[in-house]
Protein backbone atom coordinates (compact mmCIF):
# COMPACT_ATOMS: atom_id res chain seq x y z
CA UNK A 1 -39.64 -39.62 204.02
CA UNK A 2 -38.14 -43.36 204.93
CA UNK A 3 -37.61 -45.25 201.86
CA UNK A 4 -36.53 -48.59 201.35
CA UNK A 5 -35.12 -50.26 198.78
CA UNK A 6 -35.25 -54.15 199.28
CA UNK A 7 -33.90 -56.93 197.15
CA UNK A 8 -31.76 -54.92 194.84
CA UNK A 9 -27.93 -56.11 193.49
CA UNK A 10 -26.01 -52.92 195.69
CA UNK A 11 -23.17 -51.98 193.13
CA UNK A 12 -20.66 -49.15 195.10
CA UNK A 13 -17.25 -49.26 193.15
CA UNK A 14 -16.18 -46.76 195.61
CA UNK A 15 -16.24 -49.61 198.92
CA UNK A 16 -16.14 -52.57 196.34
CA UNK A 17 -19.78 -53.73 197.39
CA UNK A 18 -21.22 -55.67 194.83
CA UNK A 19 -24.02 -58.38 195.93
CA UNK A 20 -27.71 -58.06 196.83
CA UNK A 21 -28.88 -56.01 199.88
CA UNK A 22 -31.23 -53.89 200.94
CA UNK A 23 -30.98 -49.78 201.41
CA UNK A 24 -32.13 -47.29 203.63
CA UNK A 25 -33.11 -43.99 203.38
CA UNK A 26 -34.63 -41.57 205.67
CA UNK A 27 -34.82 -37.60 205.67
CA UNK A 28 -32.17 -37.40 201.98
CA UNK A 29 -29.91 -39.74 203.52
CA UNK A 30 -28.70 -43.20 203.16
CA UNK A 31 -29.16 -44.61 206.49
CA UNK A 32 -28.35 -48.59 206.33
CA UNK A 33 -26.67 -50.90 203.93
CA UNK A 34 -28.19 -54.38 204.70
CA UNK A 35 -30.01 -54.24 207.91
CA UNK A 36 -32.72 -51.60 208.70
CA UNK A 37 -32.00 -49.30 211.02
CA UNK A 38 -33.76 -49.34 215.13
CA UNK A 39 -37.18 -48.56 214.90
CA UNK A 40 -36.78 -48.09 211.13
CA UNK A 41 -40.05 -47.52 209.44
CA UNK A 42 -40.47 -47.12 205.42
CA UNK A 43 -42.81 -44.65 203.98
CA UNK A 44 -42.06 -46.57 201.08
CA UNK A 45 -40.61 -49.58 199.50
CA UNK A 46 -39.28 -50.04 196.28
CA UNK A 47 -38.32 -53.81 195.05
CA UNK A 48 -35.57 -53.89 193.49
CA UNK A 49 -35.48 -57.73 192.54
CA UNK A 50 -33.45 -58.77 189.75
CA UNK A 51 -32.17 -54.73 189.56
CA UNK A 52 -29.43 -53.25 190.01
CA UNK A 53 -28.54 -50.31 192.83
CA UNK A 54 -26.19 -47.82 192.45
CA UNK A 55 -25.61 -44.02 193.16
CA UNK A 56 -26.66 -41.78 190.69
CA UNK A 57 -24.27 -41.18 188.08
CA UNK A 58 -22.40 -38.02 187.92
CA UNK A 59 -21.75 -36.55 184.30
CA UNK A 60 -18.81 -34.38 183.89
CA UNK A 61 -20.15 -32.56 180.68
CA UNK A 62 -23.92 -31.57 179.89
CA UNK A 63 -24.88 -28.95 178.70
CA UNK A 64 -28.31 -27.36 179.45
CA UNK A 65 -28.15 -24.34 176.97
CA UNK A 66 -30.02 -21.72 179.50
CA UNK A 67 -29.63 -18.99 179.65
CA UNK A 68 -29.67 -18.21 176.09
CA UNK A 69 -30.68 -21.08 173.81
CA UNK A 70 -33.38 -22.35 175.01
CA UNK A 71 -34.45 -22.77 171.11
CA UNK A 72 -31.96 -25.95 171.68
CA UNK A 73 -33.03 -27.02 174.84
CA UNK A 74 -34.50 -25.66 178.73
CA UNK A 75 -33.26 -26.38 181.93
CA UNK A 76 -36.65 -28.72 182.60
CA UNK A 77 -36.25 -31.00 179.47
CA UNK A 78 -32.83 -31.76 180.10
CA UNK A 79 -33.07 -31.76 184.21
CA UNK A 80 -35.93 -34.94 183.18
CA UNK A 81 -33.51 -36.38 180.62
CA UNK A 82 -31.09 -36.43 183.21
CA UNK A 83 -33.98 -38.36 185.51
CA UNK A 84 -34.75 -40.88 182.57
CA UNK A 85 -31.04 -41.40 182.43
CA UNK A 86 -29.79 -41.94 185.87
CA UNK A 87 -27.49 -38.50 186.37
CA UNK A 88 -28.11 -37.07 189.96
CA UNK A 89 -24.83 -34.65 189.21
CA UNK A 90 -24.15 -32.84 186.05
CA UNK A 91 -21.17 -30.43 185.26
CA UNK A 92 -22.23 -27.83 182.75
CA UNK A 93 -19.79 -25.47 180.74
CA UNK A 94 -19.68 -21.57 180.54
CA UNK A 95 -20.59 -21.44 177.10
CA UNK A 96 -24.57 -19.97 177.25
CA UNK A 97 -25.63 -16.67 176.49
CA UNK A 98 -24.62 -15.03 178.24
CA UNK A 99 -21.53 -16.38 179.19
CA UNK A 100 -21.35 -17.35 182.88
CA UNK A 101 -18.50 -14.81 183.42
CA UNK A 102 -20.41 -13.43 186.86
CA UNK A 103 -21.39 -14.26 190.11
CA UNK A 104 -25.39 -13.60 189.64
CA UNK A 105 -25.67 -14.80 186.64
CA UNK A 106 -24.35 -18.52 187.88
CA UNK A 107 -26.86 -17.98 191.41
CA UNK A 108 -29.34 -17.54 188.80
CA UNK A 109 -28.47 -20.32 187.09
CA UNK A 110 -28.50 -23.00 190.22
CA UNK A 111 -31.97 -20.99 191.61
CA UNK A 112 -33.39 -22.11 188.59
CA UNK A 113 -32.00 -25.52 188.69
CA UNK A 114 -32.55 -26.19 192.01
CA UNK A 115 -36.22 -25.38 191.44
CA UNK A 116 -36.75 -28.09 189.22
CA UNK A 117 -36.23 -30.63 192.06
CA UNK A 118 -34.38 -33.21 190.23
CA UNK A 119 -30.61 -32.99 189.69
CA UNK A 120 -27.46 -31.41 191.26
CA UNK A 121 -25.89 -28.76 188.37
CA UNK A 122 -22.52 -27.70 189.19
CA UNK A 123 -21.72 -24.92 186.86
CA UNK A 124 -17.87 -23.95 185.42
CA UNK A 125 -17.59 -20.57 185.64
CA UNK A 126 -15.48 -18.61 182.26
CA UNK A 127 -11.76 -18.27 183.12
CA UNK A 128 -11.30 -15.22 180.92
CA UNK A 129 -14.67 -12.61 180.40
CA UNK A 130 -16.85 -13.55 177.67
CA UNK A 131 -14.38 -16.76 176.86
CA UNK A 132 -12.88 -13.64 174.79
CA UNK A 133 -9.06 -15.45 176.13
CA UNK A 134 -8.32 -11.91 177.65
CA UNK A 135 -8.96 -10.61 180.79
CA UNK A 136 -9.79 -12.93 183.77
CA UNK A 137 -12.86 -13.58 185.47
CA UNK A 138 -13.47 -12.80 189.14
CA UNK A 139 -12.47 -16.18 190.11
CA UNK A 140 -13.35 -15.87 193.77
CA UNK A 141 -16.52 -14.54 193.33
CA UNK A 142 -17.73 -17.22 190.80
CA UNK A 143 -16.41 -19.49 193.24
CA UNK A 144 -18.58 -18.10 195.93
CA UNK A 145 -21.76 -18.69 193.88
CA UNK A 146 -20.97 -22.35 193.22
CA UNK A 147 -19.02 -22.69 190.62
CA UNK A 148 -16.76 -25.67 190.54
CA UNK A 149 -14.05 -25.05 188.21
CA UNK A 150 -13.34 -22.29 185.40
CA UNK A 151 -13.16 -23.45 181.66
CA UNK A 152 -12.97 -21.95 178.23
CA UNK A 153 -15.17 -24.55 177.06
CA UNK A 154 -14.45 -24.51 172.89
CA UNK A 155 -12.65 -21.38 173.36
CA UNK A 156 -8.99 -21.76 173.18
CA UNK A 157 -7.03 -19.07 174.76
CA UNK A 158 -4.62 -17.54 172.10
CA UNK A 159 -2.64 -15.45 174.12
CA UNK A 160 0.40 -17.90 176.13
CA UNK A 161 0.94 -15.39 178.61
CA UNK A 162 -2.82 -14.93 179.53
CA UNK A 163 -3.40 -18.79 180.06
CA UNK A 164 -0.01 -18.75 182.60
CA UNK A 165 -1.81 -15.73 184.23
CA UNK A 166 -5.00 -17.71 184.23
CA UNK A 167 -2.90 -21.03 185.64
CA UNK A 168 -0.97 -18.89 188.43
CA UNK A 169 -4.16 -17.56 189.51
CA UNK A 170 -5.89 -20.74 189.98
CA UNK A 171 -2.92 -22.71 191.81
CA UNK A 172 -2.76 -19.45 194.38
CA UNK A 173 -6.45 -20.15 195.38
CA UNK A 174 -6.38 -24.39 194.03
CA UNK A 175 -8.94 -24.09 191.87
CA UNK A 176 -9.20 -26.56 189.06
CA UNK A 177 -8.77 -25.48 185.67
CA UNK A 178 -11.23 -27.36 183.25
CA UNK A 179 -9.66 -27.41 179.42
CA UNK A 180 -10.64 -28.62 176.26
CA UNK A 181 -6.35 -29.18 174.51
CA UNK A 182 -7.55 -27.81 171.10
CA UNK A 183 -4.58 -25.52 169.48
CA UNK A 184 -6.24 -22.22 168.20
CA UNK A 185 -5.06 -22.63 164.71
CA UNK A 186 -4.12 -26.23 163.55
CA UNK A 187 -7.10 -27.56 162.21
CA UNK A 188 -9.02 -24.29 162.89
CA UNK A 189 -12.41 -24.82 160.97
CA UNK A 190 -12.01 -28.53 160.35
CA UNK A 191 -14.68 -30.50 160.84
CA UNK A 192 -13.20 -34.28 160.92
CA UNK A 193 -10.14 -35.97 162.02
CA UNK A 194 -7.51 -35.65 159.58
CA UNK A 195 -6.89 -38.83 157.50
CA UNK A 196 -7.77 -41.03 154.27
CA UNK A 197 -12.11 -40.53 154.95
CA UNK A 198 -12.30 -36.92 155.64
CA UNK A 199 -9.82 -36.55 152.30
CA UNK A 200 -12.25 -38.79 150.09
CA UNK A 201 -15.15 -36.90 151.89
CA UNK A 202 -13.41 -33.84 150.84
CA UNK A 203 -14.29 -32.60 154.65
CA UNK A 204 -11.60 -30.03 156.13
CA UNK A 205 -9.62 -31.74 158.45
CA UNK A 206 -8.58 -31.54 162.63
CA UNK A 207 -5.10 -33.41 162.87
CA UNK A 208 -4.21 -35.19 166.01
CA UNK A 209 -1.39 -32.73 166.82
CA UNK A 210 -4.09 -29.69 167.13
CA UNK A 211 -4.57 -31.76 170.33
CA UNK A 212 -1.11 -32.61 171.11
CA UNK A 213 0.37 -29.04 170.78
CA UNK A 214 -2.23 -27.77 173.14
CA UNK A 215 -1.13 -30.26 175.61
CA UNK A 216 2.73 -29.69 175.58
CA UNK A 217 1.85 -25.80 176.12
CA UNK A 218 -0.02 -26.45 178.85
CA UNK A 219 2.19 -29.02 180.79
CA UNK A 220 5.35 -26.50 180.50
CA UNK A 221 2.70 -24.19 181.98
CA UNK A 222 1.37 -26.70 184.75
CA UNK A 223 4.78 -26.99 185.82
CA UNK A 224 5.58 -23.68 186.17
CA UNK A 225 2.34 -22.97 187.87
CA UNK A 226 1.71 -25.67 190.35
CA UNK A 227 -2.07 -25.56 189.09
CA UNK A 228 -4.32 -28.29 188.76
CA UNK A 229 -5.89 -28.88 185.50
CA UNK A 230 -8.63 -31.12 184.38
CA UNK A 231 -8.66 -32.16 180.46
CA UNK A 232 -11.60 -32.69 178.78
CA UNK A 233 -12.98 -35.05 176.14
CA UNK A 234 -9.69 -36.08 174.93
CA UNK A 235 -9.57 -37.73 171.66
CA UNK A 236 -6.22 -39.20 170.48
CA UNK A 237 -3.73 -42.09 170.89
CA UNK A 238 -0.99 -39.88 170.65
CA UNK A 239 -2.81 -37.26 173.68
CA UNK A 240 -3.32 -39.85 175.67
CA UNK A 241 0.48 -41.18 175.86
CA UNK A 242 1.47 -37.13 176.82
CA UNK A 243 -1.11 -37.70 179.46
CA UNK A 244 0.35 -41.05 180.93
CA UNK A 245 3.72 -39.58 181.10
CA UNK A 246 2.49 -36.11 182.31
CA UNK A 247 0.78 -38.48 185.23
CA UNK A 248 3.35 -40.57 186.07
CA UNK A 249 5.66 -36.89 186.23
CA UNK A 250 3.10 -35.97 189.26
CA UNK A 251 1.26 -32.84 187.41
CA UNK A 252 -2.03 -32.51 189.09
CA UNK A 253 -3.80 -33.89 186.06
CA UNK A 254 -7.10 -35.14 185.08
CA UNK A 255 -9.11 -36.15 182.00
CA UNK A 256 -12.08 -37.61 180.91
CA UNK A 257 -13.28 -38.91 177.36
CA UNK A 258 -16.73 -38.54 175.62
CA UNK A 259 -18.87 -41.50 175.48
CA UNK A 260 -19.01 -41.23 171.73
CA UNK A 261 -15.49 -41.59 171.36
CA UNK A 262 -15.98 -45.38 173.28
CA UNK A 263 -17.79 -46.41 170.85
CA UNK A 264 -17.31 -44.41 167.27
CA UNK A 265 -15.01 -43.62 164.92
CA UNK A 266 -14.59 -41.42 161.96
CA UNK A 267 -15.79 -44.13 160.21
CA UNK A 268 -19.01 -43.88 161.93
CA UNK A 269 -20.13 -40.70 159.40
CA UNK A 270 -20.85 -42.65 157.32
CA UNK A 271 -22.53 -40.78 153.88
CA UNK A 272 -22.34 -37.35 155.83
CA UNK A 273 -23.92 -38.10 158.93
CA UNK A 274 -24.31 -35.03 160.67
CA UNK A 275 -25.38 -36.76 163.61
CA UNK A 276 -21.79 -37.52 163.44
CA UNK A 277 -20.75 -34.28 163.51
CA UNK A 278 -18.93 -33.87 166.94
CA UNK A 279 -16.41 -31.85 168.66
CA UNK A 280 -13.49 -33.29 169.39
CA UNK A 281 -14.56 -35.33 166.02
CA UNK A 282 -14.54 -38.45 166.22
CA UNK A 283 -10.77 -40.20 165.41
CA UNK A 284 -9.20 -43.35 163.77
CA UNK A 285 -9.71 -46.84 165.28
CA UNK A 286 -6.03 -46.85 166.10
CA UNK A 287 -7.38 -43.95 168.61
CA UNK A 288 -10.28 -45.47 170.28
CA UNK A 289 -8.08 -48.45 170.69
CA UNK A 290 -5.70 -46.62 172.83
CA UNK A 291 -9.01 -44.72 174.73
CA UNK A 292 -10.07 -48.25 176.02
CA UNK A 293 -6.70 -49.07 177.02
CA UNK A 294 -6.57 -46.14 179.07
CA UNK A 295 -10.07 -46.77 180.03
CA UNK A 296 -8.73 -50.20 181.24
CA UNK A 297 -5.69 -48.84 182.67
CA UNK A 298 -6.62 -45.83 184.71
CA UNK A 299 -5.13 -42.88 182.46
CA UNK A 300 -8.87 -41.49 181.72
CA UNK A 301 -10.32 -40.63 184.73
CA UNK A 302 -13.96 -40.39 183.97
CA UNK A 303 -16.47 -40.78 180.93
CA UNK A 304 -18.75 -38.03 180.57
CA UNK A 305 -22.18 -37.80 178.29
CA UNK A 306 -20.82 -34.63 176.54
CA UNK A 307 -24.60 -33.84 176.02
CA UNK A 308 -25.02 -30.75 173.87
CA UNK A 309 -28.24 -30.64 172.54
CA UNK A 310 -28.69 -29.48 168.55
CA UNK A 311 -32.08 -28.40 167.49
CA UNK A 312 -32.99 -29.51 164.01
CA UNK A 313 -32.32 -26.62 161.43
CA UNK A 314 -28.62 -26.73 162.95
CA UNK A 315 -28.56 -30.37 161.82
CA UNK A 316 -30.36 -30.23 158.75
CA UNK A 317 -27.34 -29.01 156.90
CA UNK A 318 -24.66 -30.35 155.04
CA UNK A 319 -22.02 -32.25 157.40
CA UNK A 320 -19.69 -29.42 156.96
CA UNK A 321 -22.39 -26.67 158.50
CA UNK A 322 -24.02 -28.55 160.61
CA UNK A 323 -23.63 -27.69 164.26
CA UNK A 324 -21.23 -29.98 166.46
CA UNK A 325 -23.13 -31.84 169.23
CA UNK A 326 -25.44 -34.65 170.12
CA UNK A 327 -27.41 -36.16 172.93
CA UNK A 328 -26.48 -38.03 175.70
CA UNK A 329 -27.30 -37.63 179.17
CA UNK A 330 -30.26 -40.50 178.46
CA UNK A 331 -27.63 -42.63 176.84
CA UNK A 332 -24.37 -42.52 179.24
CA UNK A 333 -25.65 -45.97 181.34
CA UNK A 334 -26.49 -47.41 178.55
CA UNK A 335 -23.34 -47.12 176.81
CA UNK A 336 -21.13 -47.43 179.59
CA UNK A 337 -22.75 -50.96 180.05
CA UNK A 338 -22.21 -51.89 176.42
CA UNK A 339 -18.57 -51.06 177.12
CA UNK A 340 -18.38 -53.82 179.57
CA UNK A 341 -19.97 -55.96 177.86
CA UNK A 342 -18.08 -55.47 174.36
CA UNK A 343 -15.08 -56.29 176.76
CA UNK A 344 -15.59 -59.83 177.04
CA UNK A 345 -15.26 -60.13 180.65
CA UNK A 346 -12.28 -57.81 180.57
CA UNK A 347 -14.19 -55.08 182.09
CA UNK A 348 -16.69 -55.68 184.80
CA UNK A 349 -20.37 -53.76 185.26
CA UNK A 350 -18.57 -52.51 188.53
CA UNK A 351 -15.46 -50.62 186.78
CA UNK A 352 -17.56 -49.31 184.20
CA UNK A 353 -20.34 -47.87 186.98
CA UNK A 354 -17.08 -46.42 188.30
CA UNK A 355 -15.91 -44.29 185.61
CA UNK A 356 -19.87 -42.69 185.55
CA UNK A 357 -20.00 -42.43 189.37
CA UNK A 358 -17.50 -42.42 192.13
CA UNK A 359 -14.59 -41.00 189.44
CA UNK A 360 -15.56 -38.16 188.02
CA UNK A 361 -16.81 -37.47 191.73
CA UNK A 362 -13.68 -37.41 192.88
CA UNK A 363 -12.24 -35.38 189.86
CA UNK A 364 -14.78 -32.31 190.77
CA UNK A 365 -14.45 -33.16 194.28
CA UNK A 366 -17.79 -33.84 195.10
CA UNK A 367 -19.46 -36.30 198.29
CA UNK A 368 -21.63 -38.40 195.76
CA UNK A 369 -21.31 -40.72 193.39
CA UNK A 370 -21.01 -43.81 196.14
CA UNK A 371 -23.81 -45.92 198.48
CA UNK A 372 -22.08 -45.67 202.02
CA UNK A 373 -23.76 -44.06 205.26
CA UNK A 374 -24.46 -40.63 205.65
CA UNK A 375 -24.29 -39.87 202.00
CA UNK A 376 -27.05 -37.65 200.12
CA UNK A 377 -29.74 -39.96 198.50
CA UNK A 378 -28.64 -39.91 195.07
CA UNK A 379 -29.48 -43.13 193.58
CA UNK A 380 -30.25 -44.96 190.22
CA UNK A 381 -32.31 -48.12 190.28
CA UNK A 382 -31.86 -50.04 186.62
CA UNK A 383 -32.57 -53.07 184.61
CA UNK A 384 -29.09 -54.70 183.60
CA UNK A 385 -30.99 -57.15 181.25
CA UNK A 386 -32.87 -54.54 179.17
CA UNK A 387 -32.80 -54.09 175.96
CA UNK A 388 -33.94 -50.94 174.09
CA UNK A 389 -33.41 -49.31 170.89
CA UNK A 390 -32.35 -45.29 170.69
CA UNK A 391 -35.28 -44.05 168.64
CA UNK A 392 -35.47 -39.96 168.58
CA UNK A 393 -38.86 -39.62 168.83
CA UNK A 394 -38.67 -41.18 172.41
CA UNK A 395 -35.59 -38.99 173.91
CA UNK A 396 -36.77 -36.65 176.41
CA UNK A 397 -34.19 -34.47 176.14
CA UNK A 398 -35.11 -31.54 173.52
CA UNK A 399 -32.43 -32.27 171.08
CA UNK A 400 -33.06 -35.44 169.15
CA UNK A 401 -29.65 -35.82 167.71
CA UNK A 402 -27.56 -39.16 168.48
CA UNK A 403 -25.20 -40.96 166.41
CA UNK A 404 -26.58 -43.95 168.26
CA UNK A 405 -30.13 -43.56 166.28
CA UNK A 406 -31.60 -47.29 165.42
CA UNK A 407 -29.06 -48.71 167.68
CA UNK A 408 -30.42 -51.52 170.26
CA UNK A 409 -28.37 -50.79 173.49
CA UNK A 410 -28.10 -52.55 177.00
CA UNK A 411 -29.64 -51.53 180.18
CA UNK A 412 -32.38 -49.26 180.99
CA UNK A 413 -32.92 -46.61 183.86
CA UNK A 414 -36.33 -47.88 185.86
CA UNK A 415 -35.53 -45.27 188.93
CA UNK A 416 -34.10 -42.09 189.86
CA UNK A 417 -33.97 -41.26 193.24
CA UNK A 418 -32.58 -37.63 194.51
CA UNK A 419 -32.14 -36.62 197.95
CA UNK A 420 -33.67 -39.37 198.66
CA UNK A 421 -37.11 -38.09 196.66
CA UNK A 422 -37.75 -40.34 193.66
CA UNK A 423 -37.50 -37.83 190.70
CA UNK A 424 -38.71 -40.84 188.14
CA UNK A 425 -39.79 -44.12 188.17
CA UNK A 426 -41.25 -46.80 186.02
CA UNK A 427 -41.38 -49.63 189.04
């Protein structure tokens, strides 16, 4: 089907466009930036006046929680809270049930995806079976069924000598090597960052250096290796400085940071909040400070939702039992906008559209997340002068959980477009 898109503000971070054009799309592709194509003629036109264009954003963590806990959430209710939030691409972890350790059970995993027609999942396939830190995965055939990197996703691997096994492997074949720097025993059952709130809260505690030990492991073992390893949802000032030096060394080295941790900090639970309750917790203001500098400065590659849905008996509890996780896939524009805007000018709508679309792109190595010719159809259409307010009730996605509840945030999604098929639309 032709589509056109007329009268829309075209933001593509990837080429620098950023002004108002017109887009064409015919048969899942963008065919014209500007001027229709010869003998051009739309099946349908969208007007995006007073909207903004860009490519559908790709999230670097969501997960869907099939197979296995689909008490939490299904493929379909978070594939449409994807829709309602703009994410054409989505990275989900290993950790379902069971864990996606083999070939068919990651086929049937993006089958079932891809029947829902709306967006791309790229599944990580385990690096060691059952995220048990032992034995290895058959790398080449998860590969092979479409996975896109191998994690442990909250499993941290105990055993040194497995993880440099795991790291050799990877570099021989360069795969990417998706990790979480948690140390397996500092702060092991803590369920805050480690200072003056958690100690008045009396809530066990996850230092700083649970993150930092993981790292300076890891980047003896990148060295020795040669592999490439992405770094997920990092969390600390003092992580992030390891990471700038580790980058400017020339380790193959990527990271991204949770939206949450943008925004929040530990101050943010409040009387027990367990819609607080997050993994990596959330840190000191000292450490967001130093996340938005390396926002600013290029150190963090990518934010990601970190969706993980929580049904509501796992949230009902006290903080301290209450399941780690919250919503986010419908929330990632939104916050990446108020980002900018909380910048004062220092950060424009077109760096923080990056850091949701044409970076983490590039960190999985995928062709999306830009608006140039010949590119799958993967678009978001929103309203940069929106206002709404987070209320659970009206989430899609099947867990309700946010720490952004009551909160009035900028920009709403008014169009999804995938393969050039509009998944969801309010125009």
């Amino acid at each position: 089907m032709n589509l056109h898109i007329k009268n829309g503000r075209v933001i593509d971070p990837a080429s620098g466009l950023d002004e108002v054009k017109d887009v064409f799309i015919s048969t899942g592709k963008i065919v014209a930036v500007g001027v229709a194509p010869a003998d051009f003629v739309a099946a349908q036109t969208i007007d995006a006046s007073g909207y903004v264009v860009t490519a559908g954003f790709v999230d670097l963590s969501a997960r869907l929680r099939e197979p296995g806990f689909e008490y939490k959430a299904t493929l379909e209710s978070e594939l449409q809270a994807a829709m309602r939030g703009g994410v054409t691409s989505l990275v989900c972890p290993p950790d379902t049930d069971p864990v996606l350790d083999e070939a068919g059970l990651v086929e049937m995993l993006k089958q079932r995806a891809k029947m829902q027609h709306k967006a791309h999942v790229y599944p990580l396939g385990a690096l060691t079976v059952g995220l048990h830190g032992q034995n290895l995965t058959e790398m080449a055939a998860l590969t092979e069924a479409g996975c896109v990197g191998f994690s442990q996703a909250e499993e941290p691997i105990v055993d040194t000598n497995v993880l440099q096994r795991a790291l050799s492997y990877a570099a021989t074949f360069a795969y990417t090597v998706w990790l979480r720097p948690q140390d397996a025993f500092v702060g092991k059952g803590g369920v805050a960052h480690s200072g003056p709130l958690a100690s008045r809260l009396g809530l066990s505690g996850v230092p700083v250096m649970a993150e930092t030990i993981a790292m300076h492991t890891l980047f003896e073992l990148m060295r020795a290796t040669g592999a490439r390893v992405h770094l997920c949802r990092i969390s600390s000032a003092a992580g992030l400085e390891l990471i700038r030096q580790a980058k400017k060394e020339g380790l193959a080295l990527t990271c991204d940071v949770g939206i949450h941790h943008v925004h929040l900090t530990d101050t943010d639970i409040g009387y027990f909040d367990s819609n607080a309750r997050l993994t990596p917790p959330l840190r000191s203001q000292r450490d967001r400070d130093a996340i938005l500098a390396a926002l600013a400065d290029g150190t963090i590659d990518a934010i990601c939702s970190d969706h993980t849905p929580v049904d509501d008996d796992e949230k009902a509890l006290p903080f301290a039992e209450a399941s780690a996780g919250a919503t986010g896939l419908e929330l990632l524009l939104s916050l990446a906008v108020k980002w900018s805007d909380d910048s004062r000018g220092a950060i424009s709508l077109a760096q923080a559209i990056a850091k949701i679309t044409c970076d983490p792109a590039a960190v999985v190595g995928l062709a999306c997340g830009q608006l140039k010719v010949g590119a799958a159809a993967d678009i978001c259409i929103f309203d940069p002068a929106a206002r709404w307010t987070v209320k659970a009730d009206a989430l899609v996605s099947q867990g309700k959980h946010t720490p952004f509840i009551g909160y009035e945030l900028p920009a709403l999604v008014k169009a999804t477009i995938v393969d050039g098929r509009v998944a969801y639309s309010t125009l």
